[in-house]
PDB file of N, CA and C in Angstrom:
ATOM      1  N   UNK A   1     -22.867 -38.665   1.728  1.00  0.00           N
ATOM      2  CA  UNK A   1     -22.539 -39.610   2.771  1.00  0.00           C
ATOM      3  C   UNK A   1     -23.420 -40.850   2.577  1.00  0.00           C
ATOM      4  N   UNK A   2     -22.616 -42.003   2.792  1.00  0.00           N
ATOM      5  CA  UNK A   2     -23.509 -43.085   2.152  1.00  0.00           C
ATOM      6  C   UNK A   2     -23.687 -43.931   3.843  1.00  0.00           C
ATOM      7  N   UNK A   3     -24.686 -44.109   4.050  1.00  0.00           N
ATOM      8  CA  UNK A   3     -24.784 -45.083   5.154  1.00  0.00           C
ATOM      9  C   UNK A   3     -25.386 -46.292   4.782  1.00  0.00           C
ATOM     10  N   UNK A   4     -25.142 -47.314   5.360  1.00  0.00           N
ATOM     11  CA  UNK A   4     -25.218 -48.669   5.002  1.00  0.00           C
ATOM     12  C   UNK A   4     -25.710 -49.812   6.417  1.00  0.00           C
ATOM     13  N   UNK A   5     -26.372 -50.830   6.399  1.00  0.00           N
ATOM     14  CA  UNK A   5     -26.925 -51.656   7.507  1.00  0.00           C
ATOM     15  C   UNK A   5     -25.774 -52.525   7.990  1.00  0.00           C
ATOM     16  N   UNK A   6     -25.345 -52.848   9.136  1.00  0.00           N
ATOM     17  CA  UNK A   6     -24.980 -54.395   9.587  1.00  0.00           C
ATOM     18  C   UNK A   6     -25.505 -54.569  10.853  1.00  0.00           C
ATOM     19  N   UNK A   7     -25.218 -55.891  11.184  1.00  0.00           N
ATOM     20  CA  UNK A   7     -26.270 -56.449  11.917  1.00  0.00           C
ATOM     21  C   UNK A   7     -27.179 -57.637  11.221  1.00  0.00           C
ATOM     22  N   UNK A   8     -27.927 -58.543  12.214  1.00  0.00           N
ATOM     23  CA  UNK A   8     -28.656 -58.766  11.097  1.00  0.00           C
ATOM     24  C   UNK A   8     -30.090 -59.298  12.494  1.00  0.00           C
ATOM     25  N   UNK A   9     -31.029 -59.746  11.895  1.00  0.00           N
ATOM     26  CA  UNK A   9     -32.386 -60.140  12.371  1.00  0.00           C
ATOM     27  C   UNK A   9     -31.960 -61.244  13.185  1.00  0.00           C
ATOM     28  N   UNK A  10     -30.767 -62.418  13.449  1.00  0.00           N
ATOM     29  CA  UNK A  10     -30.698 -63.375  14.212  1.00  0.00           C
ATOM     30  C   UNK A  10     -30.127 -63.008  15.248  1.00  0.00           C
ATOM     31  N   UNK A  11     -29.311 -61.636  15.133  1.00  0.00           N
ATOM     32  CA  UNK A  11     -28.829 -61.483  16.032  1.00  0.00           C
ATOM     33  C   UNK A  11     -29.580 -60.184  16.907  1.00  0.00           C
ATOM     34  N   UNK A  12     -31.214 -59.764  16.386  1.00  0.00           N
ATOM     35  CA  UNK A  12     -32.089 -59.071  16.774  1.00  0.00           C
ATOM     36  C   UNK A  12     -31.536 -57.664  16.784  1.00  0.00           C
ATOM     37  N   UNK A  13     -30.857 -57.138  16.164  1.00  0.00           N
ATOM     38  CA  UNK A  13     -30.208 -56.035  15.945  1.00  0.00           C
ATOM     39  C   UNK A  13     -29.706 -55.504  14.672  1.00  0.00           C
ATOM     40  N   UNK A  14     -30.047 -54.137  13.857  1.00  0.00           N
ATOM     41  CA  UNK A  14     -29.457 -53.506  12.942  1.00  0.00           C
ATOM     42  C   UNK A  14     -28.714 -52.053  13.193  1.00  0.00           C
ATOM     43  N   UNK A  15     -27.914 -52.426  12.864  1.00  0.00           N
ATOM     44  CA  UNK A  15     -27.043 -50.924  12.934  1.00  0.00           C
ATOM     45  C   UNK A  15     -27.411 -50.554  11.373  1.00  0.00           C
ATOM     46  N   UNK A  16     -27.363 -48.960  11.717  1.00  0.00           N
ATOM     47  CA  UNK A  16     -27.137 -48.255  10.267  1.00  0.00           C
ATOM     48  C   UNK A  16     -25.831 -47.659  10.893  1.00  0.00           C
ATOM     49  N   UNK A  17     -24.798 -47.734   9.673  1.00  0.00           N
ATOM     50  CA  UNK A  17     -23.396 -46.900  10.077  1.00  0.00           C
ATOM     51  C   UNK A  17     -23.251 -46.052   8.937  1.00  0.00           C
ATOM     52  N   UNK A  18     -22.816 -45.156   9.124  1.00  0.00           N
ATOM     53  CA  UNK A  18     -22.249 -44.035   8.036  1.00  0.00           C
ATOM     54  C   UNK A  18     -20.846 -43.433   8.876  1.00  0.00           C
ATOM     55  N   UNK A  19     -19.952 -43.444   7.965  1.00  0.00           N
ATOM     56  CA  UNK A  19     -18.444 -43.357   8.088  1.00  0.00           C
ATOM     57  C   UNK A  19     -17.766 -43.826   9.121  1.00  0.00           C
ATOM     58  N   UNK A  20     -18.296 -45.444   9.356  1.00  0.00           N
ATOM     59  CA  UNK A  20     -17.602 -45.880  10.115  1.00  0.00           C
ATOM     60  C   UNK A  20     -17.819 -46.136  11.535  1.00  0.00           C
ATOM     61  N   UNK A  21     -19.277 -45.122  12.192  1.00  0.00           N
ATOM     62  CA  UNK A  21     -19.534 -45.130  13.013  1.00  0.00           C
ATOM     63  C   UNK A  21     -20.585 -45.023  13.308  1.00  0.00           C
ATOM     64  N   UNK A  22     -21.798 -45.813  14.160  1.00  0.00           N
ATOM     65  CA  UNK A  22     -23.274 -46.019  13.914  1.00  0.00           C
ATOM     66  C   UNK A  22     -24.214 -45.425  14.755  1.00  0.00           C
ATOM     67  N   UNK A  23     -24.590 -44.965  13.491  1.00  0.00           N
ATOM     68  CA  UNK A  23     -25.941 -43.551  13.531  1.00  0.00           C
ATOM     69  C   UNK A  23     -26.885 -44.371  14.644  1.00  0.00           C
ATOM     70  N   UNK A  24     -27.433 -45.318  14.222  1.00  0.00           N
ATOM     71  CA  UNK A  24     -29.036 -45.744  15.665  1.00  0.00           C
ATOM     72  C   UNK A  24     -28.517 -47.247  15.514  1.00  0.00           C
ATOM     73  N   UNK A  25     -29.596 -48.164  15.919  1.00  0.00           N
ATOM     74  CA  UNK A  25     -29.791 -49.169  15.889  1.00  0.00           C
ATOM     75  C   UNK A  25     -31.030 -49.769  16.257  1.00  0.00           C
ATOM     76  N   UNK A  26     -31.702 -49.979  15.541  1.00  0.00           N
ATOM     77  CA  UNK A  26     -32.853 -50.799  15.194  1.00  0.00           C
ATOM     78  C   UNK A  26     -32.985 -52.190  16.405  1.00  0.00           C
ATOM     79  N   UNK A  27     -33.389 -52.147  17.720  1.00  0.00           N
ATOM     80  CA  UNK A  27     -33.592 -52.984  18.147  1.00  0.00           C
ATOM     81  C   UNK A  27     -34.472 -54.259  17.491  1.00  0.00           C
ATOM     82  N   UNK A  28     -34.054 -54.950  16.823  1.00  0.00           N
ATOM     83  CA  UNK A  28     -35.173 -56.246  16.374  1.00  0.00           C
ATOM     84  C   UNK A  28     -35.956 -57.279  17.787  1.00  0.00           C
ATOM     85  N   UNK A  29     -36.057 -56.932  18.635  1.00  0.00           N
ATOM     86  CA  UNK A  29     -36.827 -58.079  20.097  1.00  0.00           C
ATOM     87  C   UNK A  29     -37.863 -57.807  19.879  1.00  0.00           C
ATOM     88  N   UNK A  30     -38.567 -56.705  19.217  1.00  0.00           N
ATOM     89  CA  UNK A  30     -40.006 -56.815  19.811  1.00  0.00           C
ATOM     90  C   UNK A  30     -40.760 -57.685  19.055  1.00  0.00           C
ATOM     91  N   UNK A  31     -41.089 -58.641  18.928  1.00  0.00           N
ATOM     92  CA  UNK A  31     -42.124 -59.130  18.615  1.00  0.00           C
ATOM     93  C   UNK A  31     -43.700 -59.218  17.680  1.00  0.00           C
ATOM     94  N   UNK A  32     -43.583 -57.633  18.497  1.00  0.00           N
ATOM     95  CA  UNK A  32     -44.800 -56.769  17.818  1.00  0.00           C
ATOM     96  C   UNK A  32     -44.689 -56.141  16.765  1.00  0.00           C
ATOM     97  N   UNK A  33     -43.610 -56.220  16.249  1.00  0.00           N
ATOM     98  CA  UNK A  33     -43.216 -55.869  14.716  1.00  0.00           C
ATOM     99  C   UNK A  33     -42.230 -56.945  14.153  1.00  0.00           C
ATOM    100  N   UNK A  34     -43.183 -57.056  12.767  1.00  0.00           N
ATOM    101  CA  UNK A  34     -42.279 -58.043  11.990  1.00  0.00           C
ATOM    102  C   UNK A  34     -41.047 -57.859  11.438  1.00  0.00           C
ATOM    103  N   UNK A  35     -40.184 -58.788  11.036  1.00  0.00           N
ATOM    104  CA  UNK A  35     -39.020 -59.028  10.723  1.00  0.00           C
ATOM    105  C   UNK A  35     -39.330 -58.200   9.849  1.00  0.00           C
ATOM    106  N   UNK A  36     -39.782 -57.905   8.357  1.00  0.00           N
ATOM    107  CA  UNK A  36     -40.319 -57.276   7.282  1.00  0.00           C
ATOM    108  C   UNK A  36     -40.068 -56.001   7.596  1.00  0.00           C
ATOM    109  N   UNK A  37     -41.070 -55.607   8.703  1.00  0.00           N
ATOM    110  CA  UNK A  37     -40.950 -53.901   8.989  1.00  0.00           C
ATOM    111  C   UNK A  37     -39.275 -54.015   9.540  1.00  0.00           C
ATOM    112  N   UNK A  38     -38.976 -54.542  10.484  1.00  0.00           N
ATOM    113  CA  UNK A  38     -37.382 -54.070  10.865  1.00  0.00           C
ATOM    114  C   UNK A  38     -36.409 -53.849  10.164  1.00  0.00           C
ATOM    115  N   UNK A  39     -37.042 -54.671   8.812  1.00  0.00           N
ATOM    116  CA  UNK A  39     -35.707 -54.324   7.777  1.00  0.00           C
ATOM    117  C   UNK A  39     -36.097 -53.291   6.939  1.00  0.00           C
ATOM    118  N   UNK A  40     -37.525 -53.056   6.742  1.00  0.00           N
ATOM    119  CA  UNK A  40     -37.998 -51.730   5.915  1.00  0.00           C
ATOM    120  C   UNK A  40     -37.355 -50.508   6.672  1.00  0.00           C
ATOM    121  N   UNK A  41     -37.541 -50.385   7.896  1.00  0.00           N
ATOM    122  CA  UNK A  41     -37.228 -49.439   8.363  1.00  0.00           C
ATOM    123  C   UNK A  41     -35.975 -49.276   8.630  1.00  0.00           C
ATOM    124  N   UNK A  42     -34.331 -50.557   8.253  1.00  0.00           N
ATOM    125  CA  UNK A  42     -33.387 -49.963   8.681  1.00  0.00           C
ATOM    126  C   UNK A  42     -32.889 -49.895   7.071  1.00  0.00           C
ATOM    127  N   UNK A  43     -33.998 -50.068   5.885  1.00  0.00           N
ATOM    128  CA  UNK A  43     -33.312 -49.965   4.715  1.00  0.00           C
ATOM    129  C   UNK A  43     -33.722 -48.056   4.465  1.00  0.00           C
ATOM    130  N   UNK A  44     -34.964 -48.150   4.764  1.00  0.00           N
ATOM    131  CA  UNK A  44     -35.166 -46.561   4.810  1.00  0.00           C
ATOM    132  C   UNK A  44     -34.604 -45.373   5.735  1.00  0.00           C
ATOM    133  N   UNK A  45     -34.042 -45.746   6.489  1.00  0.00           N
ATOM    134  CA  UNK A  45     -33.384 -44.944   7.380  1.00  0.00           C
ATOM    135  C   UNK A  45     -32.117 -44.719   6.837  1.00  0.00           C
ATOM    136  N   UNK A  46     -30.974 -45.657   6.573  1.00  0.00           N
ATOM    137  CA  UNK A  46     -30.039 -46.021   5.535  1.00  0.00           C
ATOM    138  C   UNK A  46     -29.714 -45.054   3.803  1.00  0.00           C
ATOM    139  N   UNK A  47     -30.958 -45.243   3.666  1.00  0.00           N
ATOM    140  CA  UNK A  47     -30.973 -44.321   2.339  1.00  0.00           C
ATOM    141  C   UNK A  47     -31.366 -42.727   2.520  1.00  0.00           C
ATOM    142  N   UNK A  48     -31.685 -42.343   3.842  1.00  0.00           N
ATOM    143  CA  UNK A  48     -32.298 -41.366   4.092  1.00  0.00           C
ATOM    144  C   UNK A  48     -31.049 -40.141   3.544  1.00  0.00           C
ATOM    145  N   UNK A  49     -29.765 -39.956   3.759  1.00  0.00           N
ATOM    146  CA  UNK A  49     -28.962 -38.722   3.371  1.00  0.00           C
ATOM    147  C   UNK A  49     -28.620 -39.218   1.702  1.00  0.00           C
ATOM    148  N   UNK A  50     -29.062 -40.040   1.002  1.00  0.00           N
ATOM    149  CA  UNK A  50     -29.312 -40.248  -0.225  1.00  0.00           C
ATOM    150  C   UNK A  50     -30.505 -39.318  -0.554  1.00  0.00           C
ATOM    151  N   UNK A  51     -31.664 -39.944   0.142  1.00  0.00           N
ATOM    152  CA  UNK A  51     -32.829 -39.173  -0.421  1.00  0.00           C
ATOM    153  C   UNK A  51     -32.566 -37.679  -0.551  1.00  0.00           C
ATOM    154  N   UNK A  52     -32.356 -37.297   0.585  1.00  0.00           N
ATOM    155  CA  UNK A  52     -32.041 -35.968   0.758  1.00  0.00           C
ATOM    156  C   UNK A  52     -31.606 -35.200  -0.161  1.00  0.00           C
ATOM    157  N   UNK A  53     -30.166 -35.363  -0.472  1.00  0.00           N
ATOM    158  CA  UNK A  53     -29.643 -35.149  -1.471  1.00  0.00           C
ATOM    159  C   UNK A  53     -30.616 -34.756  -2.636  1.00  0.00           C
ATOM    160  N   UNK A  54     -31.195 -36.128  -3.337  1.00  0.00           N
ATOM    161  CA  UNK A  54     -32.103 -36.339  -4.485  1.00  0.00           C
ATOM    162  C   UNK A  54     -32.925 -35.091  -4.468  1.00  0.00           C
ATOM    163  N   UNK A  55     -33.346 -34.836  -3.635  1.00  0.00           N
ATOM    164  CA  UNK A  55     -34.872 -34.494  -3.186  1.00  0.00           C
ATOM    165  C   UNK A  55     -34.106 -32.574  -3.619  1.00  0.00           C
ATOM    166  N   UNK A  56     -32.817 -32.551  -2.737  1.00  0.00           N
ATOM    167  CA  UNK A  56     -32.562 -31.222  -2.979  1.00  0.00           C
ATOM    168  C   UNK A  56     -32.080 -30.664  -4.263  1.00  0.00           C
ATOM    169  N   UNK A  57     -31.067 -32.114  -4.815  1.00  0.00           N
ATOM    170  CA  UNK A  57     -30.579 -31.414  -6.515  1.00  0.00           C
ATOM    171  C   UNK A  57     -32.282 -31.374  -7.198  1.00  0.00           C
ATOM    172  N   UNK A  58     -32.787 -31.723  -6.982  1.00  0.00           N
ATOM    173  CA  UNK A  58     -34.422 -31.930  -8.129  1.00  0.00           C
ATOM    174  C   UNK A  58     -34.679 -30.548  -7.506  1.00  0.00           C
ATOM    175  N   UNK A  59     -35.187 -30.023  -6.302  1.00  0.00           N
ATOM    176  CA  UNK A  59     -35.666 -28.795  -6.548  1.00  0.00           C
ATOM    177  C   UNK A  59     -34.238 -27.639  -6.644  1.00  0.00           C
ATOM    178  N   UNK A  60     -33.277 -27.878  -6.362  1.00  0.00           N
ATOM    179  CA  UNK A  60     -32.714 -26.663  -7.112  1.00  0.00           C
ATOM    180  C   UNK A  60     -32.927 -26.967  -8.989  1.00  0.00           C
ATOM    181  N   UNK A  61     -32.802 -28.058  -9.936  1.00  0.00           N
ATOM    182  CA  UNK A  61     -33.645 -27.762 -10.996  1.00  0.00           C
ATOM    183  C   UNK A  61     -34.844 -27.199 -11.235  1.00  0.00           C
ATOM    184  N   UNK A  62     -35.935 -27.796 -10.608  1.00  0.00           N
ATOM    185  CA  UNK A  62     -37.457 -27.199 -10.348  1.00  0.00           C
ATOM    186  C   UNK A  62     -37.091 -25.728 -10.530  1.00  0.00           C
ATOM    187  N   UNK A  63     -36.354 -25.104  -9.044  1.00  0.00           N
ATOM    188  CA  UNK A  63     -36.159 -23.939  -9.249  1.00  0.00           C
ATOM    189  C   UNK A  63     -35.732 -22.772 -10.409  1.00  0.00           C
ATOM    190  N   UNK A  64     -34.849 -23.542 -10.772  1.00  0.00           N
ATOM    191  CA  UNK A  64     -34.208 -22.992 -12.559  1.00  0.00           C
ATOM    192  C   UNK A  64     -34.979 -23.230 -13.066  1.00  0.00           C
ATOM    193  N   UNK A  65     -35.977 -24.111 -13.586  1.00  0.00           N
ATOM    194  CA  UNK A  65     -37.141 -24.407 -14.754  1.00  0.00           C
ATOM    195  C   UNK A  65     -37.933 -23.652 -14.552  1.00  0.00           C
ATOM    196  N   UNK A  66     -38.481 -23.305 -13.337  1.00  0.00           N
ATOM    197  CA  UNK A  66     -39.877 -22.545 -13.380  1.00  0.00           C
ATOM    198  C   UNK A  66     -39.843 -20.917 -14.265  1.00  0.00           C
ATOM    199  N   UNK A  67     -38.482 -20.582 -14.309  1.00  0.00           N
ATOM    200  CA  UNK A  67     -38.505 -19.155 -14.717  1.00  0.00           C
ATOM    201  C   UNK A  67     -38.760 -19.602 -16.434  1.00  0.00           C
ATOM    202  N   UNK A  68     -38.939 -20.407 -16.925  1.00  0.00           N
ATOM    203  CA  UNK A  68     -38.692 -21.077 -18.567  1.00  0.00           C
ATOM    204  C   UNK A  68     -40.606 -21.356 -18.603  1.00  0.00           C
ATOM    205  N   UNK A  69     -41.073 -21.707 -17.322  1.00  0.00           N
ATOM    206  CA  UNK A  69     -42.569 -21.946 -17.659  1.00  0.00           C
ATOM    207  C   UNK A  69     -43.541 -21.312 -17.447  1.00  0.00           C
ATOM    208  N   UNK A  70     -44.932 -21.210 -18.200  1.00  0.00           N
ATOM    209  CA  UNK A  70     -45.653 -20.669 -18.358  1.00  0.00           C
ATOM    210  C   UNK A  70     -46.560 -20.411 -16.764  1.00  0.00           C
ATOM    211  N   UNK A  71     -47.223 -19.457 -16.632  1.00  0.00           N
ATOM    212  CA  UNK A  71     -47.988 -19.381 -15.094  1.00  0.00           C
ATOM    213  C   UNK A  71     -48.599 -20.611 -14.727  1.00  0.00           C
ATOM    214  N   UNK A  72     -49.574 -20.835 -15.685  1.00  0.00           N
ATOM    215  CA  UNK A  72     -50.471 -21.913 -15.293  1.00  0.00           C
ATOM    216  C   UNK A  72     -49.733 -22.955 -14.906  1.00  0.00           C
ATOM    217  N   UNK A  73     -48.560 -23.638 -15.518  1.00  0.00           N
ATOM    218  CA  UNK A  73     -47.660 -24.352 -14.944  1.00  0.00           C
ATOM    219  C   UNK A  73     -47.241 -24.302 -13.823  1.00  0.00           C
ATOM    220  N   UNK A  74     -46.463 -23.395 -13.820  1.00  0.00           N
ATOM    221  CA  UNK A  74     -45.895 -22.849 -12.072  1.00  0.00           C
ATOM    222  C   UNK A  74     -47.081 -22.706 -10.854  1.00  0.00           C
ATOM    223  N   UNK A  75     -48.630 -22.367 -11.817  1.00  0.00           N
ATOM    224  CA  UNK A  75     -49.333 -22.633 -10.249  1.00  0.00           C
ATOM    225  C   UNK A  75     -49.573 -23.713  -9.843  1.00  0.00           C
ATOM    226  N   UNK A  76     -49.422 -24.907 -11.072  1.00  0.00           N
ATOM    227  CA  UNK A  76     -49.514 -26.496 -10.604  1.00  0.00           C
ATOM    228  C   UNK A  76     -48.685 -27.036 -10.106  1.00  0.00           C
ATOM    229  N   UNK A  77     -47.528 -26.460 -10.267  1.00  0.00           N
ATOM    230  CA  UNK A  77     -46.403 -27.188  -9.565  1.00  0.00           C
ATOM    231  C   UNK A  77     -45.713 -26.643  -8.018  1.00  0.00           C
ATOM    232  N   UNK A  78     -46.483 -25.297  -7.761  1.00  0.00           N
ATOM    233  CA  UNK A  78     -45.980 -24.908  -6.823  1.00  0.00           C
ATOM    234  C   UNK A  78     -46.600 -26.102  -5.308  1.00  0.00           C
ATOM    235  N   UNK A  79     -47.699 -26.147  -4.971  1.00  0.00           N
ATOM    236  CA  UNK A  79     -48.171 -27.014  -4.386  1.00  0.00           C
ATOM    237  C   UNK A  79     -46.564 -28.239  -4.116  1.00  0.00           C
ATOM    238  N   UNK A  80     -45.921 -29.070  -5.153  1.00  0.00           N
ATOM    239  CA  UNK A  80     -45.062 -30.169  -5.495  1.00  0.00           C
ATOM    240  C   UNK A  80     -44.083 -29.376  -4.913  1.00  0.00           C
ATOM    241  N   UNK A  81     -43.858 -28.098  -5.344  1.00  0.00           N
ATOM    242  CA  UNK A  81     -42.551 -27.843  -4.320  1.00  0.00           C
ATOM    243  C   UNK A  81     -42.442 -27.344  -3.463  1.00  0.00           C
ATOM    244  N   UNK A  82     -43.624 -26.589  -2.736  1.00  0.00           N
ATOM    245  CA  UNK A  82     -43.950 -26.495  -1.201  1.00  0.00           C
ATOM    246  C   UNK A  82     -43.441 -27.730  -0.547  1.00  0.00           C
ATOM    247  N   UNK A  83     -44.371 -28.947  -1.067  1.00  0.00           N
ATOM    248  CA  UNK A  83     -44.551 -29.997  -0.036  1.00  0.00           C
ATOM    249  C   UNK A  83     -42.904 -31.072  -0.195  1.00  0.00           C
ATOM    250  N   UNK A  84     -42.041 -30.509  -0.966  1.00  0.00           N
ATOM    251  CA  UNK A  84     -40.718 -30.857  -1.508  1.00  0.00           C
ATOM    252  C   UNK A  84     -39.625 -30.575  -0.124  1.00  0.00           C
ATOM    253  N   UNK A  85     -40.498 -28.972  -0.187  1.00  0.00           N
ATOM    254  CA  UNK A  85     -39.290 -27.873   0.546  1.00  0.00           C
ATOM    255  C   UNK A  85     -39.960 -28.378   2.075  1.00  0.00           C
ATOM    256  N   UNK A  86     -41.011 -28.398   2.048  1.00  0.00           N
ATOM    257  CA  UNK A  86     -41.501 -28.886   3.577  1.00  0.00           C
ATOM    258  C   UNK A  86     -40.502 -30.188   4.404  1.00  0.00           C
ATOM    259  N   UNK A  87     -40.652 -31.220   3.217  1.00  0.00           N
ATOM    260  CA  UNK A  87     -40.073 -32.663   3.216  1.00  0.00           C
ATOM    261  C   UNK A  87     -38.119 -32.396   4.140  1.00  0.00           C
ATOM    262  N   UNK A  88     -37.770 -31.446   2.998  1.00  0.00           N
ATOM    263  CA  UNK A  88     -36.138 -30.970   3.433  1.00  0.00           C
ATOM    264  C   UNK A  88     -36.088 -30.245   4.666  1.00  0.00           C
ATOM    265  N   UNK A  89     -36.781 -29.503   4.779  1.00  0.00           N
ATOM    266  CA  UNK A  89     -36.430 -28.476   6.187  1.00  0.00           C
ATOM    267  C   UNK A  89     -37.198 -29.561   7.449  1.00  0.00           C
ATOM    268  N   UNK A  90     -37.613 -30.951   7.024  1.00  0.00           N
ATOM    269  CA  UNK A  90     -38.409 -31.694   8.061  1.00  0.00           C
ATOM    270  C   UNK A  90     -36.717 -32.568   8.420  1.00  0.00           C
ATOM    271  N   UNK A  91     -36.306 -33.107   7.581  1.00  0.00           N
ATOM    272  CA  UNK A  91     -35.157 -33.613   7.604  1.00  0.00           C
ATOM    273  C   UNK A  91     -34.235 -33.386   8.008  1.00  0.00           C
ATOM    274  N   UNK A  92     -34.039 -32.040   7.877  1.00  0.00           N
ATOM    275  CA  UNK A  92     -32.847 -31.294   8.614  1.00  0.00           C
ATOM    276  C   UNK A  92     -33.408 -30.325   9.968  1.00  0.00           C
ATOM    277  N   UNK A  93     -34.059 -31.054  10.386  1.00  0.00           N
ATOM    278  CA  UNK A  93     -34.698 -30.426  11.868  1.00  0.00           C
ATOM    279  C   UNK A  93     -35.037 -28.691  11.783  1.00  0.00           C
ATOM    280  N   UNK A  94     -35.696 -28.123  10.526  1.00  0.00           N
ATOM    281  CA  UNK A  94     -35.775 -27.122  10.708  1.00  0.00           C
ATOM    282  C   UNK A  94     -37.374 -26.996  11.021  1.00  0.00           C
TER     283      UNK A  94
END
């Protein structure tokens, strides 16, 4: 699912929409945060069921590779996919 911004900073408002129909909206009035952050945060919010995705095909690989690598490997990398698997089940409200 691809979500995407409209709206824009003059009109103190960003929508993120995905399929047509919009997920939040980024009030831009306050003041107390710059134009900069309002758009960081409605470009990162936006890409967020992208990331996701990413984040999950990489550790189902991780997962298949580790049986191919040596221990010492797998104890360095386990740490990377704890804090992987933490990241996903944070995302999906688990």
């Amino acid at each position: 699912m691809t979500w995407t911004i409209d709206g824009s900073l003059a009109l103190q408002n960003l929508d993120i929409i995905g399929n047509g129909k919009r997920i939040c909206m980024i009030d831009c009035d306050d003041d107390t945060v710059s134009d900069y952050d309002h758009t960081a945060n409605a470009h990162l919010i936006a890409a967020a069921p992208d990331m996701l995705a990413a984040l999950e095909n990489l550790m189902d690989g991780a997962c298949e590779a580790l049986s191919f690598l040596d221990r010492e490997t797998v104890r360095h990398l386990k740490p990377l996919i704890d804090s992987a698997e933490t990241a996903i089940n944070k995302a999906k409200g688990n």
